[in-house]
Protein backbone atom coordinates (compact mmCIF):
# COMPACT_ATOMS: atom_id res chain seq x y z
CA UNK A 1 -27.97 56.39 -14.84
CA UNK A 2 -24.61 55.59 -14.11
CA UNK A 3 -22.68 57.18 -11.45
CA UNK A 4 -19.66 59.32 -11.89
CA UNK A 5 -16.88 57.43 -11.11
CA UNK A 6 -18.38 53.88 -13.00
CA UNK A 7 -19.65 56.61 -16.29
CA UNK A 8 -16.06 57.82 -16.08
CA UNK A 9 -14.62 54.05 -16.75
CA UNK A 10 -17.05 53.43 -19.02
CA UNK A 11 -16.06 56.38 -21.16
CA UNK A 12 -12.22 55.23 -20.61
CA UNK A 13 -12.63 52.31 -21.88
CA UNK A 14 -14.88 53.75 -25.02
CA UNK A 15 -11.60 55.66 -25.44
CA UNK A 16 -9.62 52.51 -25.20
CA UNK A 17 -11.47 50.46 -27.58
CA UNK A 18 -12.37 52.83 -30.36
CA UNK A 19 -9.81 55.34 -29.82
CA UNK A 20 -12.39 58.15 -29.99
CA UNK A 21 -15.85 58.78 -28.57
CA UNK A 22 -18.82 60.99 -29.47
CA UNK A 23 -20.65 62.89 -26.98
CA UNK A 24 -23.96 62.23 -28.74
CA UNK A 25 -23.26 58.91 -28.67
CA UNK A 26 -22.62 58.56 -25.34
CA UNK A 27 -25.43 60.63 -24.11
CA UNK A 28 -27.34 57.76 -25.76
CA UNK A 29 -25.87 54.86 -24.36
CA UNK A 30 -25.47 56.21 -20.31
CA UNK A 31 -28.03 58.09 -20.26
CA UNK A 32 -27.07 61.63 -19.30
CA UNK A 33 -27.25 64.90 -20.49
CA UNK A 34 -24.49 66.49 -22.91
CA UNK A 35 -23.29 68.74 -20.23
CA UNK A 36 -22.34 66.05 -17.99
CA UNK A 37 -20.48 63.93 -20.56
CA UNK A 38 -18.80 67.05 -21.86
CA UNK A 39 -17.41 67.91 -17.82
CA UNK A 40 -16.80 64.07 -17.56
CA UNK A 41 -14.74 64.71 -20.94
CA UNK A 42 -13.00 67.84 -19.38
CA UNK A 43 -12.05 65.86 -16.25
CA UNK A 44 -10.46 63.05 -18.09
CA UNK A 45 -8.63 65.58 -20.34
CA UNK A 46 -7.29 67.34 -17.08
CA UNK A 47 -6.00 63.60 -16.14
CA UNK A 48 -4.28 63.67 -19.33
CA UNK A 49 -6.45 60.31 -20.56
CA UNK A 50 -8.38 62.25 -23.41
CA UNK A 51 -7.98 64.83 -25.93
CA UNK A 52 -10.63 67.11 -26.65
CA UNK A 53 -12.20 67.31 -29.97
CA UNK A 54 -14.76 69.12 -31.96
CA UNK A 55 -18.28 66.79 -30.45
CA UNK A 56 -16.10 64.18 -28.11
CA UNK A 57 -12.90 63.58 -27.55
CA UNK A 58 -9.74 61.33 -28.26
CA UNK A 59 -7.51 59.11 -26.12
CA UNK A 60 -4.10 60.07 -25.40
CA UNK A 61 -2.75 56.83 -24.83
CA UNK A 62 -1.88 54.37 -26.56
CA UNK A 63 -2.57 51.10 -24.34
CA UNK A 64 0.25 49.01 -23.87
CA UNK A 65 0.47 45.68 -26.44
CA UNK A 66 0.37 42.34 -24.51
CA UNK A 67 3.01 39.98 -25.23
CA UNK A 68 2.76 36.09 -24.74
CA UNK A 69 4.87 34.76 -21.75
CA UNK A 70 8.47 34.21 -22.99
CA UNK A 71 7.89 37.94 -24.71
CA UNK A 72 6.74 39.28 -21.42
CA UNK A 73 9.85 37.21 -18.97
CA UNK A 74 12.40 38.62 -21.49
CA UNK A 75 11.45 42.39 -20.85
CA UNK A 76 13.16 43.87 -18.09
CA UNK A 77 14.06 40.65 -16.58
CA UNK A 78 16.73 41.84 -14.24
CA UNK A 79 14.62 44.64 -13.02
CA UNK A 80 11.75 42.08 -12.59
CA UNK A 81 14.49 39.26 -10.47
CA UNK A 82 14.96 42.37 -8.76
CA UNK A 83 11.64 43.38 -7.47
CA UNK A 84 10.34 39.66 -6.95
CA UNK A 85 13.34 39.31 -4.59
CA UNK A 86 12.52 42.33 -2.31
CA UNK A 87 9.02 41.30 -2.33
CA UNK A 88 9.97 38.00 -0.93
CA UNK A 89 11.33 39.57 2.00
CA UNK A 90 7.81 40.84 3.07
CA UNK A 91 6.60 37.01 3.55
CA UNK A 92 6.93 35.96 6.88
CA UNK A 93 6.43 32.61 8.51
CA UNK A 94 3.17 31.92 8.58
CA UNK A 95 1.52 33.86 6.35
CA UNK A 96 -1.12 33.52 3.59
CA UNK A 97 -0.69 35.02 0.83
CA UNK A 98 -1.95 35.63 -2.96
CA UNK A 99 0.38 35.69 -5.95
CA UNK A 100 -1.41 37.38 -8.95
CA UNK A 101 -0.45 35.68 -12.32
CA UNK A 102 2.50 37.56 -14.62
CA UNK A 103 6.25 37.34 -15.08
CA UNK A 104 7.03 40.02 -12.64
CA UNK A 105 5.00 37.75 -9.81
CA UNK A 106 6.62 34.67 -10.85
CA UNK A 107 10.01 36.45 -9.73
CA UNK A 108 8.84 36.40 -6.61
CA UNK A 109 7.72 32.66 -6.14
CA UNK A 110 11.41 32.03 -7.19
CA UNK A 111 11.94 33.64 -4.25
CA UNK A 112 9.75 31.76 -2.15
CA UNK A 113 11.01 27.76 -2.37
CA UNK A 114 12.79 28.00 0.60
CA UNK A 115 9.81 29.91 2.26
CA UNK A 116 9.18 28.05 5.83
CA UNK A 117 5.36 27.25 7.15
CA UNK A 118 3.74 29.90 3.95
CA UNK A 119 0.27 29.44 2.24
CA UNK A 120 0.33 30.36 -0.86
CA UNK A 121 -2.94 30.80 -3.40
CA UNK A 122 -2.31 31.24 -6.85
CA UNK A 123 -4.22 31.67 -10.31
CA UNK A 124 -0.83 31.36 -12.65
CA UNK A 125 0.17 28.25 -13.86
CA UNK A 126 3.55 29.27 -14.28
CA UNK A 127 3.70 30.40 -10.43
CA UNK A 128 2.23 26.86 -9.35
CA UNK A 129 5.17 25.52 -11.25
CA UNK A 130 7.55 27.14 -9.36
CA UNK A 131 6.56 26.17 -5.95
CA UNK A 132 4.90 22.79 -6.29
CA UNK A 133 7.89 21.16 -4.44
CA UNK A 134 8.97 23.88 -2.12
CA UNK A 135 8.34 22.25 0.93
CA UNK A 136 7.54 24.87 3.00
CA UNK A 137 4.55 25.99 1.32
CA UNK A 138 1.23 25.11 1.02
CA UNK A 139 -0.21 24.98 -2.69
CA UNK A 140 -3.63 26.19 -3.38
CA UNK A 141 -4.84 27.02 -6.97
CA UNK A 142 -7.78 28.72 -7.79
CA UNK A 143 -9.38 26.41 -10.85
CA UNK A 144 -10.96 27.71 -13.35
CA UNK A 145 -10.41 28.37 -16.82
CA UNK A 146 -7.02 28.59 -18.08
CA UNK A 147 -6.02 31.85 -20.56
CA UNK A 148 -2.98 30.47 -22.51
CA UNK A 149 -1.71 34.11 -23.30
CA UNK A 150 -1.38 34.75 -19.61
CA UNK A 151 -1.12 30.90 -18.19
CA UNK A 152 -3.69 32.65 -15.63
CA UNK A 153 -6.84 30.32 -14.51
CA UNK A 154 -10.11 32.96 -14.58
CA UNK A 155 -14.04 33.02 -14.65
CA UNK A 156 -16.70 31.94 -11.96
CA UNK A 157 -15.18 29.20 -10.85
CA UNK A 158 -11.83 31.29 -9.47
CA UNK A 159 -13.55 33.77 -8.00
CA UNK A 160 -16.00 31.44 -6.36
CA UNK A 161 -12.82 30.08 -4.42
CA UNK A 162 -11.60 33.05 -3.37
CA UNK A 163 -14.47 33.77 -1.29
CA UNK A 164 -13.73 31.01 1.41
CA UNK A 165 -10.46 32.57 1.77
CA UNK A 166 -9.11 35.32 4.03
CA UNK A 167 -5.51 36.65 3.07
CA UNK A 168 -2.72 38.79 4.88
CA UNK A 169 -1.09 40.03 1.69
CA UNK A 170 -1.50 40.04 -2.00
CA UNK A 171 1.06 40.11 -4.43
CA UNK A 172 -0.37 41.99 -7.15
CA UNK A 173 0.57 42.51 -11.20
CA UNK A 174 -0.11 44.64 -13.43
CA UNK A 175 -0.56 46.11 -17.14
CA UNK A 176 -0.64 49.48 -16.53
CA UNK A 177 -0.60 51.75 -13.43
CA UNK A 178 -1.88 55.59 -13.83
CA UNK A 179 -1.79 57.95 -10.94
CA UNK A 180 -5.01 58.92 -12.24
CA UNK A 181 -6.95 56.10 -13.44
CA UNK A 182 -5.42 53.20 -11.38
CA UNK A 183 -4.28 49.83 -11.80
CA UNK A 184 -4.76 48.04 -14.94
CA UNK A 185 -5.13 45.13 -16.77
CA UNK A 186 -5.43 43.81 -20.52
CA UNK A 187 -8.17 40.96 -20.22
CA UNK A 188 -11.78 42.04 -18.23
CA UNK A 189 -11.83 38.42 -16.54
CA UNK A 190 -8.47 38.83 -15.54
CA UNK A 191 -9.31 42.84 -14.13
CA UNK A 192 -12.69 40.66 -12.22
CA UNK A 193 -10.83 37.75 -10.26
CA UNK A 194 -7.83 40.64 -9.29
CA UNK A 195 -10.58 43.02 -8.11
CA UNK A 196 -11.90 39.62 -6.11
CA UNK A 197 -8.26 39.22 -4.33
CA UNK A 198 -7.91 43.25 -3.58
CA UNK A 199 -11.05 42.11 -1.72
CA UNK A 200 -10.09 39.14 0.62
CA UNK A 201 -6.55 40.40 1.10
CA UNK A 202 -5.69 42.72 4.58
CA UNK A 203 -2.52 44.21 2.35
CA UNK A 204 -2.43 44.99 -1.30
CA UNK A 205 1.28 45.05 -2.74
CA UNK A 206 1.76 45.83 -6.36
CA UNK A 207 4.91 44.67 -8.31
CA UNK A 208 5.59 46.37 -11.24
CA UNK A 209 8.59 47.30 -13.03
CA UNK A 210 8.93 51.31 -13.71
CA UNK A 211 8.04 50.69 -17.36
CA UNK A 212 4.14 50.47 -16.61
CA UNK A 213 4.02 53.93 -14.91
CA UNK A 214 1.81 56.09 -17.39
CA UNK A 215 0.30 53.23 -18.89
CA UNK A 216 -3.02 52.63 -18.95
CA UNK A 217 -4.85 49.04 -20.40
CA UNK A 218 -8.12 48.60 -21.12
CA UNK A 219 -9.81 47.22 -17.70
CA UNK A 220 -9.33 48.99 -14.41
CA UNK A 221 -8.45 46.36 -11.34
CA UNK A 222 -8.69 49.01 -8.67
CA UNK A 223 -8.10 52.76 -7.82
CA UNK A 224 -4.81 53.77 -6.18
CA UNK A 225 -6.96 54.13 -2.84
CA UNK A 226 -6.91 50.66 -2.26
CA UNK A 227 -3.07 49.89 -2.98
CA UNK A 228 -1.06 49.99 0.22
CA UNK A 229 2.54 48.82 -0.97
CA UNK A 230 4.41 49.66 -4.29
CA UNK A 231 8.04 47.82 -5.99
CA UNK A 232 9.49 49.09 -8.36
CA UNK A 233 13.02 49.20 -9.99
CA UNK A 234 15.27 52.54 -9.23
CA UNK A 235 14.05 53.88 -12.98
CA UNK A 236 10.84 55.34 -11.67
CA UNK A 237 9.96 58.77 -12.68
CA UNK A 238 10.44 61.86 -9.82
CA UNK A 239 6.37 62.23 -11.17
CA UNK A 240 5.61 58.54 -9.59
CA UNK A 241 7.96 58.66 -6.77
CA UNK A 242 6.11 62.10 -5.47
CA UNK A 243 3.06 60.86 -6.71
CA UNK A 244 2.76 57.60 -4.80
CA UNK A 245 4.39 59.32 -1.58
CA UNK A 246 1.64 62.16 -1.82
CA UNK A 247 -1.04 59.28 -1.90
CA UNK A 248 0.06 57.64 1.21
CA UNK A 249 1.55 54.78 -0.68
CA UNK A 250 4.26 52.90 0.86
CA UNK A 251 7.75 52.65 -2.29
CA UNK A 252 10.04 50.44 -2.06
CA UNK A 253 12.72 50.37 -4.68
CA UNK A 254 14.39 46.90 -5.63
CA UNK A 255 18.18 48.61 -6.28
C-alpha cells in the first residue's frame, strides 16, 4: 500500500498520462479502498490538479510541450539572460556548485567564464560548452547517457557520480513549478538524477522564468519544502510572489 503523499503522485501522473483516471481502476492498481482514492481525488481537486467526474476524475492541466534546444533558448531569452545573470552573482570564490541542464541554466554559465577559483559539476552538454575554457573553473561532468532533446547526460552512471560529491549550491531548472505539486520535469530520468543533486547540495536555487508558474509536467523533482532560493523575471504572478514568500522561500527578481 502506497503512502499518501507517493499514491498522490502516482495518481498525478495517471492524470498526466491518460488525461483521466478511474477510481475502480485505481483501487486496483494501489491497492486501497474507494474512499481513500475518492478523498485523494478531492484533495487534488482542491489543489486545482483534477476535475471531478462521475467514477474518477480529470486533469486540469494541460502539461507543458517540450521543445528541442534552439526552440527552448528562443523563448523568453531576455528574461532567461536576465535571471542567469543574477544567479551568477550568488557564486562566490570558492564554491562548488551544480548547474542542472536547460537553456535558462546555460544563462548562467555565460555568466560564469570569468568566475575565479569555482567548481563547477554539470550534466548539460551545452553548459560544459560554455565553460570548458573559463579558466577559473574547474570542469566536472557527470557521464552518462546523453538525451539529445535536452543535451542532458542521465541514468545510473550520473547519479552514481554524484554520490562522491558534496555541493554548496545547486542551480536548478525546471519544466513546471506548482505551488501545490512542486517542481517538475518532462523526462523521469531527468526528474531521478535532479532529485539526486537536491540531495548532495547544502542550497537548492531554482531558475525559472515566470512562464512555468502553474505548470505542471509529468515527473515531480521535489516538493517546494526543499527549495530554498527562487529567480524569476518581474512577470510573476501576485499568486507566486505571496505564495513563495508564505512558504519561506527566498525571491529574487532578475529586473
Amino acid at each position: 500500500m502506497a503512502k499518501t503523499g507517493h499514491r498522490r503522485a502516482m495518481i498525478m501522473k495517471a492524470l498526466t498520462e491518460h488525461g483521466s483516471v478511474q477510481v475502480n481502476e485505481l483501487v486496483r492498481q494501489l491497492g486501497v479502498s474507494a474512499v481513500t482514492i475518492r478523498s485523494d481525488l478531492c484533495k487534488l481537486e482542491s489543489q486545482g490538479l483534477a476535475i471531478r467526474s462521475h467514477g474518477g476524475a480529470t486533469a486540469a492541466r494541460t502539461p507543458p510541450t517540450e521543445h528541442a534546444i534552439p526552440q527552448r533558448d528562443a523563448i523568453n531569452h531576455d528574461q532567461k539572460e536576465r535571471i542567469g545573470a543574477l544567479a551568477a552573482t550568488m557564486v562566490k570564490p570558492g564554491d562548488n556548485v551544480i548547474i542542472d541542464s536547460g537553456t535558462t541554466t546555460i544563462t548562467l554559465a555565460r555568466h560564469l567564464r570569468d568566475a575565479e577559483n569555482v567548481t563547477v559539476m554539470t550534466n548539460g552538454l551545452n553548459i560544459a560548452w560554455e565553460l570548458a575554457e573559463a579558466p577559473g573553473v574547474d570542469l566536472i561532468l557527470t557521464g552518462g547517457l546523453l538525451r539529445k532533446q535536452s543535451l542532458s547526460l542521465q541514468g545510473l552512471q550520473a547519479e552514481a557520480c554524484l554520490q562522491a560529491y558534496s555541493f554548496d549550491k545547486l542551480f536548478l531548472g525546471v519544466d513546471g513549478f506548482d505551488l501545490q505539486f512542486g517542481v517538475t520535469t518532462h523526462h523521469e530520468a531527468e526528474a531521478t538524477l535532479n532529485h539526486k543533486m537536491v540531495e548532495r547540495a547544502r542550497k537548492v536555487i531554482v531558475l525559472t522564468d515566470a512562464s512555468k508558474f502553474g505548470c505542471v509536467s509529468l515527473h515531480r523533482i521535489i516538493q517546494l519544502n526543499r527549495v530554498h532560493t527562487v529567480i524569476t523575471d518581474a512577470r510573476i504572478s501576485d499568486e507566486y510572489r505571496d505564495g513563495l514568500v508564505n512558504a519561506g522561500i527566498e525571491l529574487l527578481i532578475a529586473d
